[in-house]
N, C-alpha and C. Protein backbone atom coordinates (compact mmCIF):
# COMPACT_ATOMS: atom_id res chain seq x y z
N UNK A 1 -36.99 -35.32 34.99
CA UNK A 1 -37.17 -36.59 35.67
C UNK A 1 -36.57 -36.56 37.08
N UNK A 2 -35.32 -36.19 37.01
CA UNK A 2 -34.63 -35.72 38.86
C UNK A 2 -35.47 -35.31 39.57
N UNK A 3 -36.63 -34.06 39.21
CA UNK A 3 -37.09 -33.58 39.89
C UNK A 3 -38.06 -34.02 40.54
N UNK A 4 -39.06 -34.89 39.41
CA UNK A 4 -39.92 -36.59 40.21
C UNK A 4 -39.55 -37.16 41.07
N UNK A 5 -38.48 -37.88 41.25
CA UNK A 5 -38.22 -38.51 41.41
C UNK A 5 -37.49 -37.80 43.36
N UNK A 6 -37.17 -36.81 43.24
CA UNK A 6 -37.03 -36.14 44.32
C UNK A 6 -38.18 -35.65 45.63
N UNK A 7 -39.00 -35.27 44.71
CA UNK A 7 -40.30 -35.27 45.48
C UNK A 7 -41.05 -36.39 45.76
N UNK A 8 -40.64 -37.54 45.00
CA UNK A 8 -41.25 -38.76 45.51
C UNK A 8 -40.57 -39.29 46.83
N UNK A 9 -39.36 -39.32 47.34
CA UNK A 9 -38.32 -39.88 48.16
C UNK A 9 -38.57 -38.82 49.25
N UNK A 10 -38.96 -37.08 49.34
CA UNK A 10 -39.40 -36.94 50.34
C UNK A 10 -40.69 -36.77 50.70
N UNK A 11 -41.56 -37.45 49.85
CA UNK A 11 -43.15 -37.63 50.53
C UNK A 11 -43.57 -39.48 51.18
N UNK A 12 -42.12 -40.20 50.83
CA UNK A 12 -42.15 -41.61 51.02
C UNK A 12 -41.63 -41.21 52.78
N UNK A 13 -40.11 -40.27 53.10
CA UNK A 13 -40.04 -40.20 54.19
C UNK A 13 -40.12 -39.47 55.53
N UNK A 14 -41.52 -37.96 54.73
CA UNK A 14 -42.36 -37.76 55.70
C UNK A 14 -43.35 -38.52 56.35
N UNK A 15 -43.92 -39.35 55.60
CA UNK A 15 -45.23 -40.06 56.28
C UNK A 15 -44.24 -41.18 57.69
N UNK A 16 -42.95 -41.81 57.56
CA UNK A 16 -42.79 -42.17 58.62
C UNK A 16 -41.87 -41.82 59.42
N UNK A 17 -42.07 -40.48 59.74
CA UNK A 17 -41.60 -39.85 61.07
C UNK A 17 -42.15 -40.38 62.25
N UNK A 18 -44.09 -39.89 62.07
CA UNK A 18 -44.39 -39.77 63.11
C UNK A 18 -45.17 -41.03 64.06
N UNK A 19 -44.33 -42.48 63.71
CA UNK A 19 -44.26 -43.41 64.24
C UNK A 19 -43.70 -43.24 65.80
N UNK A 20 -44.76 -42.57 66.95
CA UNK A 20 -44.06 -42.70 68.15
C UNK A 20 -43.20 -42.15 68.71
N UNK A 21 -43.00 -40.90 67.80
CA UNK A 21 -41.54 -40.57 68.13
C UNK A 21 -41.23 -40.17 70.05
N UNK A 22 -42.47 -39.57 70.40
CA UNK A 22 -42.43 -39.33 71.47
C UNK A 22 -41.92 -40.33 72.66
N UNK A 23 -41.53 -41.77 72.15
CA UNK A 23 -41.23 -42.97 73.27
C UNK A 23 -40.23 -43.68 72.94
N UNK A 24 -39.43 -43.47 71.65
CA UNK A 24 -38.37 -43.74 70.71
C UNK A 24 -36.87 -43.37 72.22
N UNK A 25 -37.17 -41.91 72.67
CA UNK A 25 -35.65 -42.09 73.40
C UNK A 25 -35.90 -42.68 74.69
N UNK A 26 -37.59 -42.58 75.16
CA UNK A 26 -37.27 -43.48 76.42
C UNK A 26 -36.69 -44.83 76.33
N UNK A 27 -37.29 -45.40 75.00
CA UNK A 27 -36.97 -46.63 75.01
C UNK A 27 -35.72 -47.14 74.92
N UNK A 28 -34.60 -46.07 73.96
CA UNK A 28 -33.02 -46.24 74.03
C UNK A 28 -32.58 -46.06 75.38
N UNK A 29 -33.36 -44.97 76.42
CA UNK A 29 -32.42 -45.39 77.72
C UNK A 29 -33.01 -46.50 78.28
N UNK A 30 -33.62 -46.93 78.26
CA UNK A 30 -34.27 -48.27 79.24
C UNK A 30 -33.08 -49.19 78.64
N UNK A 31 -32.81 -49.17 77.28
CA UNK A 31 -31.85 -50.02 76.85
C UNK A 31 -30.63 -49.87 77.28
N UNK A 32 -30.08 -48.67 77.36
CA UNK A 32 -28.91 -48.48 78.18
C UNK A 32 -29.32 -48.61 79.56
N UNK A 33 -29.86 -48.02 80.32
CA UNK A 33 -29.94 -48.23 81.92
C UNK A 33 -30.39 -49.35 82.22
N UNK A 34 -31.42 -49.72 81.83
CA UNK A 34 -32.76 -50.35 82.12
C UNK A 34 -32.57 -51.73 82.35
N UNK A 35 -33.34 -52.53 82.51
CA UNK A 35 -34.01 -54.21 82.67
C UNK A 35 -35.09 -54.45 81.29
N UNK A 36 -35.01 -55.49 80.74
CA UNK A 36 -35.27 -55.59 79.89
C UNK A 36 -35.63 -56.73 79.16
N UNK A 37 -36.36 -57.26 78.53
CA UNK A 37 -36.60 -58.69 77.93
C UNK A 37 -37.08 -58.35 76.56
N UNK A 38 -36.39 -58.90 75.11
CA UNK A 38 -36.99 -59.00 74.22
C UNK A 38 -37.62 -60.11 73.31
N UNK A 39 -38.99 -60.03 72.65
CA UNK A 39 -39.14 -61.51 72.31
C UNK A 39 -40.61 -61.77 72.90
N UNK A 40 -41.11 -62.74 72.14
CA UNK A 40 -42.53 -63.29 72.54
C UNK A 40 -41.99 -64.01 73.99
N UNK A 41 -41.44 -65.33 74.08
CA UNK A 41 -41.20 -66.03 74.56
C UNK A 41 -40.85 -65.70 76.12
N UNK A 42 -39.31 -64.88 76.17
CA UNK A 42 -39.32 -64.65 77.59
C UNK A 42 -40.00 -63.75 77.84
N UNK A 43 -40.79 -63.10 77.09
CA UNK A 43 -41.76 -61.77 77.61
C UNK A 43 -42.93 -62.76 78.54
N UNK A 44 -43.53 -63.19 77.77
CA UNK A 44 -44.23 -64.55 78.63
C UNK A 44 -43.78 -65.34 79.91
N UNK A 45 -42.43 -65.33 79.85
CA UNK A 45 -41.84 -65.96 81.11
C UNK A 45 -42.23 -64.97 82.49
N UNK A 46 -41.44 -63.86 81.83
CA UNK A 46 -41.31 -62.48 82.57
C UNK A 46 -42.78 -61.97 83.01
N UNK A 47 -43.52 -62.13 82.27
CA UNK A 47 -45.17 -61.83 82.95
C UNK A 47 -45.69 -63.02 83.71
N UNK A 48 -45.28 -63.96 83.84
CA UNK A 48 -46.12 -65.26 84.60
C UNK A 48 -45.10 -65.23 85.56
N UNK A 49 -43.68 -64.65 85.61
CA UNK A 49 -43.18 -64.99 86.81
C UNK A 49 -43.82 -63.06 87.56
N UNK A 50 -44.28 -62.23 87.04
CA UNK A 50 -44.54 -61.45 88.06
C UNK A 50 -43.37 -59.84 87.77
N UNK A 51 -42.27 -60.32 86.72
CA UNK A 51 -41.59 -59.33 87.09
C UNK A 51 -41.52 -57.93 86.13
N UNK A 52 -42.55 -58.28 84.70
CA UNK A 52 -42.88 -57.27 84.08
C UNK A 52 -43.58 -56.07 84.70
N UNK A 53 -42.67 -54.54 84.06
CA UNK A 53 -43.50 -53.59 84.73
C UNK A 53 -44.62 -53.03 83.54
N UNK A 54 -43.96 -53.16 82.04
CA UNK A 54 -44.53 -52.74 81.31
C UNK A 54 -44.42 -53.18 79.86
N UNK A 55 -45.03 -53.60 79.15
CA UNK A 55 -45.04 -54.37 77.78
C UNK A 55 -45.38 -53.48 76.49
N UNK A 56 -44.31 -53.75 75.84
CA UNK A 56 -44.69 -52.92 74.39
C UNK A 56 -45.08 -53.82 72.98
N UNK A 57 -46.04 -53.67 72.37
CA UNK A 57 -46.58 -54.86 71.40
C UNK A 57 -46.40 -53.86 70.13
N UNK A 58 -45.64 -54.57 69.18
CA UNK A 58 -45.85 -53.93 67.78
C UNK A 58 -46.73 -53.79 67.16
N UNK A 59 -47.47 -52.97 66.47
CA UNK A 59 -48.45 -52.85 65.60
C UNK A 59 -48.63 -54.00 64.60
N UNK A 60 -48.18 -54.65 64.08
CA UNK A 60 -48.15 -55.95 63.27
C UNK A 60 -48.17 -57.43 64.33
N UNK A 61 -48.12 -57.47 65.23
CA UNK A 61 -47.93 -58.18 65.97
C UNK A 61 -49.35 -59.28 65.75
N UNK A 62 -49.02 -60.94 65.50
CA UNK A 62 -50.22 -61.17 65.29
C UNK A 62 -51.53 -61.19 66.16
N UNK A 63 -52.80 -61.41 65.88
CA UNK A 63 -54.31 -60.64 66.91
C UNK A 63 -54.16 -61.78 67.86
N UNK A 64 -53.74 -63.12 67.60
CA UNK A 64 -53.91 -64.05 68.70
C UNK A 64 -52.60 -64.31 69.68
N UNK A 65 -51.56 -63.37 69.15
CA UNK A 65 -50.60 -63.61 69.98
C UNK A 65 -50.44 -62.29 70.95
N UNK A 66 -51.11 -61.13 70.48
CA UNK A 66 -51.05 -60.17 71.41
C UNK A 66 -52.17 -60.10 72.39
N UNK A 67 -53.84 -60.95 71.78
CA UNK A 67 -54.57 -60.96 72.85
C UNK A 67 -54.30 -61.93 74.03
N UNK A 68 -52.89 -62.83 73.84
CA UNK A 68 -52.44 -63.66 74.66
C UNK A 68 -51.78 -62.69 75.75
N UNK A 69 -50.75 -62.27 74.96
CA UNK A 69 -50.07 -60.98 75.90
C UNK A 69 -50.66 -60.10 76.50
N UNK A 70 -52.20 -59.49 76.00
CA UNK A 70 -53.04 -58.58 77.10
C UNK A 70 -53.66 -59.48 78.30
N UNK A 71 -53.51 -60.97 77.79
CA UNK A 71 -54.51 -61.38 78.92
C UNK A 71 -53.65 -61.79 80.13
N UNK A 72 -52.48 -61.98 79.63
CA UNK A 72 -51.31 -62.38 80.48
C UNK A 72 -50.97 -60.97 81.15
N UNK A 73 -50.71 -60.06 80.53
CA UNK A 73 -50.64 -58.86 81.19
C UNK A 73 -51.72 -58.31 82.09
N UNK A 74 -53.03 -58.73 81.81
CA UNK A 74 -53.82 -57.87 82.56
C UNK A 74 -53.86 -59.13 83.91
N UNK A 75 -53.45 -60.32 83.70
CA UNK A 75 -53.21 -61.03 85.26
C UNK A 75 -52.09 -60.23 85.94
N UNK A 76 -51.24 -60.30 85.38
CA UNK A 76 -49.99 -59.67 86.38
C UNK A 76 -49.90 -58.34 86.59
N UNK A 77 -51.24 -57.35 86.07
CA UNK A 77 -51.24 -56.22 86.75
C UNK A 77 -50.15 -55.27 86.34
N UNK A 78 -49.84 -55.97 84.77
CA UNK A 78 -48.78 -54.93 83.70
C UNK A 78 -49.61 -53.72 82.59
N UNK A 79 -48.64 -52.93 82.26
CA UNK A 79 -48.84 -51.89 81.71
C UNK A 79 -48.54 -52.46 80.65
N UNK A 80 -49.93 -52.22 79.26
CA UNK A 80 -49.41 -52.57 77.70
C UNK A 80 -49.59 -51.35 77.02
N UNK A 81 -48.64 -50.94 75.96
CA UNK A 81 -48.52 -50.10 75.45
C UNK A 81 -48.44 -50.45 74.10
N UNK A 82 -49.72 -50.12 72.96
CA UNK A 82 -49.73 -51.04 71.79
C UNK A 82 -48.49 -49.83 70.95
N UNK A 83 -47.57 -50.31 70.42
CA UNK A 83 -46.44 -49.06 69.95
C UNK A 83 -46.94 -49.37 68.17
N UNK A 84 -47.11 -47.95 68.06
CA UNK A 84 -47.65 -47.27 66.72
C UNK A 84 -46.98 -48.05 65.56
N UNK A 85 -45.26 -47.92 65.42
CA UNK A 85 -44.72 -49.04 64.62
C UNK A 85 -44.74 -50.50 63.79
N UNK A 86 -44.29 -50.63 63.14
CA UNK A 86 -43.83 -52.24 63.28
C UNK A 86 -42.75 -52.85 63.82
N UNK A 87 -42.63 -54.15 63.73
CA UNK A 87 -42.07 -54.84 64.52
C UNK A 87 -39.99 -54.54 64.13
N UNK A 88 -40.34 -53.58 62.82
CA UNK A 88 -39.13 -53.50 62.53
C UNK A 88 -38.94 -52.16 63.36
N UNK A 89 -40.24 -51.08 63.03
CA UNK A 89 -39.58 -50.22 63.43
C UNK A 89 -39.59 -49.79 65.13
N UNK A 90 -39.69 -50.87 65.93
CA UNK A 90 -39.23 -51.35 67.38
C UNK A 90 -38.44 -51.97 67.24
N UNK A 91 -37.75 -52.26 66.72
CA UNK A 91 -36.46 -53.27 66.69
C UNK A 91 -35.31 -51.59 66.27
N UNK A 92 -35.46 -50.98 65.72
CA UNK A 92 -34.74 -50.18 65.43
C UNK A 92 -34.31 -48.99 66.38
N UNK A 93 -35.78 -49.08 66.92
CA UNK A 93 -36.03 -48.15 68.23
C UNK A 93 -35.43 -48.20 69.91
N UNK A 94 -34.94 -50.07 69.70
CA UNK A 94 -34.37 -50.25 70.74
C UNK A 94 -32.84 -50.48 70.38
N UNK A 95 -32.63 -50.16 69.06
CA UNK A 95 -30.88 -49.60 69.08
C UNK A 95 -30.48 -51.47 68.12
N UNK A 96 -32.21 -52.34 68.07
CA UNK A 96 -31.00 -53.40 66.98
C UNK A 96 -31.29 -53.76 65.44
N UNK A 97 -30.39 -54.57 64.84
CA UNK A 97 -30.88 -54.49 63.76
C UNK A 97 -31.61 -55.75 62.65
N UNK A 98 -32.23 -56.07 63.79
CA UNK A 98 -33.40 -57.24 63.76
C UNK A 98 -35.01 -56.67 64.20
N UNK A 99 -36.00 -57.35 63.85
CA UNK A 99 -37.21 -57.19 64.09
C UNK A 99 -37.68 -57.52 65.61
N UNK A 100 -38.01 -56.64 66.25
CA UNK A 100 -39.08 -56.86 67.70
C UNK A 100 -40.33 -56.82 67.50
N UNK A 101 -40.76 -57.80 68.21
CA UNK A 101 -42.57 -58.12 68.24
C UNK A 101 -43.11 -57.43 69.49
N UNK A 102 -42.10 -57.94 70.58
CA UNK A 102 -42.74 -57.28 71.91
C UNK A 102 -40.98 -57.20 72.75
N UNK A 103 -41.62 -56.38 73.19
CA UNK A 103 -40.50 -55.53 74.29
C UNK A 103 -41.25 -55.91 76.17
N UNK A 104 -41.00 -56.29 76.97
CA UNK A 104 -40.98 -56.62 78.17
C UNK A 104 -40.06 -55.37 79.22
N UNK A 105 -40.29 -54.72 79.85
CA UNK A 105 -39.43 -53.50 80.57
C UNK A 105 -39.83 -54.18 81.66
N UNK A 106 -38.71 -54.37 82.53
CA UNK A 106 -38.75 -55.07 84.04
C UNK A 106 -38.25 -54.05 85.00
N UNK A 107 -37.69 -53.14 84.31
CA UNK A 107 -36.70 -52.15 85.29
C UNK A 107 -36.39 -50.75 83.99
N UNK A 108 -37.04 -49.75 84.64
CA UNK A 108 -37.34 -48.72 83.84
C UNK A 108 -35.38 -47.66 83.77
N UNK A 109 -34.87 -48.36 84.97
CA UNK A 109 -33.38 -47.43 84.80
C UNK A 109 -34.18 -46.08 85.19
N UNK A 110 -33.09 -45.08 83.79
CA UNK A 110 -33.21 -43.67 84.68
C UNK A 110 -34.40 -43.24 83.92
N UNK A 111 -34.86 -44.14 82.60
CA UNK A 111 -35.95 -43.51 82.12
C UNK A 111 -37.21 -43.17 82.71
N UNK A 112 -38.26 -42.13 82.42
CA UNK A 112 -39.27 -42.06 82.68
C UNK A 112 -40.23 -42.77 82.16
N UNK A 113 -40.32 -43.90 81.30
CA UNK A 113 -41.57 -44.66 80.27
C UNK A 113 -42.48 -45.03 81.76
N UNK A 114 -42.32 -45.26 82.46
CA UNK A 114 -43.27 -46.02 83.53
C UNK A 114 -44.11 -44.98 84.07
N UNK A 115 -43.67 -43.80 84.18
CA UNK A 115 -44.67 -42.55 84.53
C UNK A 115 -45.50 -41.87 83.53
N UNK A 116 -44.86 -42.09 82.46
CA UNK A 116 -45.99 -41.42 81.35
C UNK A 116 -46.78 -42.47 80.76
N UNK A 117 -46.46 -43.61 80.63
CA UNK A 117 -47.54 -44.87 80.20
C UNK A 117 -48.47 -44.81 81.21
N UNK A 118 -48.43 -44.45 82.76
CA UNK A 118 -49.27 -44.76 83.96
C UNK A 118 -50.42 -43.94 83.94
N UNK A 119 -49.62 -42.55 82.79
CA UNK A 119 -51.14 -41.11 82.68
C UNK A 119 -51.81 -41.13 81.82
């Protein structure tokens, strides 16, 4: 039975590795260096006032609240980046231990996310 039960626990936590991993540490330095807004709400502020550079939407995120956020984004001439995750596992990604829906980057710090989202 150990031995079931072993192979079940690592085929549950291969499948979610490869949630993104590639944008996981930009996103911890933006959190340390960076500018930053988390949240539906001031993400919205932050795109109608002009000062979003780049928006990250969780995969669960609901269809009428993110086609709000693309349309708001594509006025202000922001970068959206739909992130592979859920809303937990962006919340985890930016170092807290609550759920993120959307991430707002106003100021990229020393990270590079703003040059590789741009290619």
């Amino acid at each position: 039975f150990s031995c079931v039960s072993k192979k079940f626990t690592m085929a549950v936590t291969a499948g979610k590795k490869k949630k993104d991993s590639g944008i996981n540490p930009k996103i911890s330095l933006v959190m340390k260096s960076g500018k930053y807004t988390l949240g539906y709400k001031t993400t919205l502020k932050s795109l109608r006032g002009g000062k979003s550079k780049l928006i990250l939407i969780a995969s669960n995120c609901p269809p009428l609240r993110k086609s709000e956020l693309e349309y708001y984004a594509m006025l202000s001439k922001t970068m959206v980046h739909h992130y592979a995750g859920t809303n937990i596992d962006l919340g985890t990604a930016c170092g807290r231990y609550y759920r993120i829906g959307v991430l707002s980057i106003t100021d990229a710090g020393d990270s590079d996310i703003l040059k590789t989202e741009a290619d």
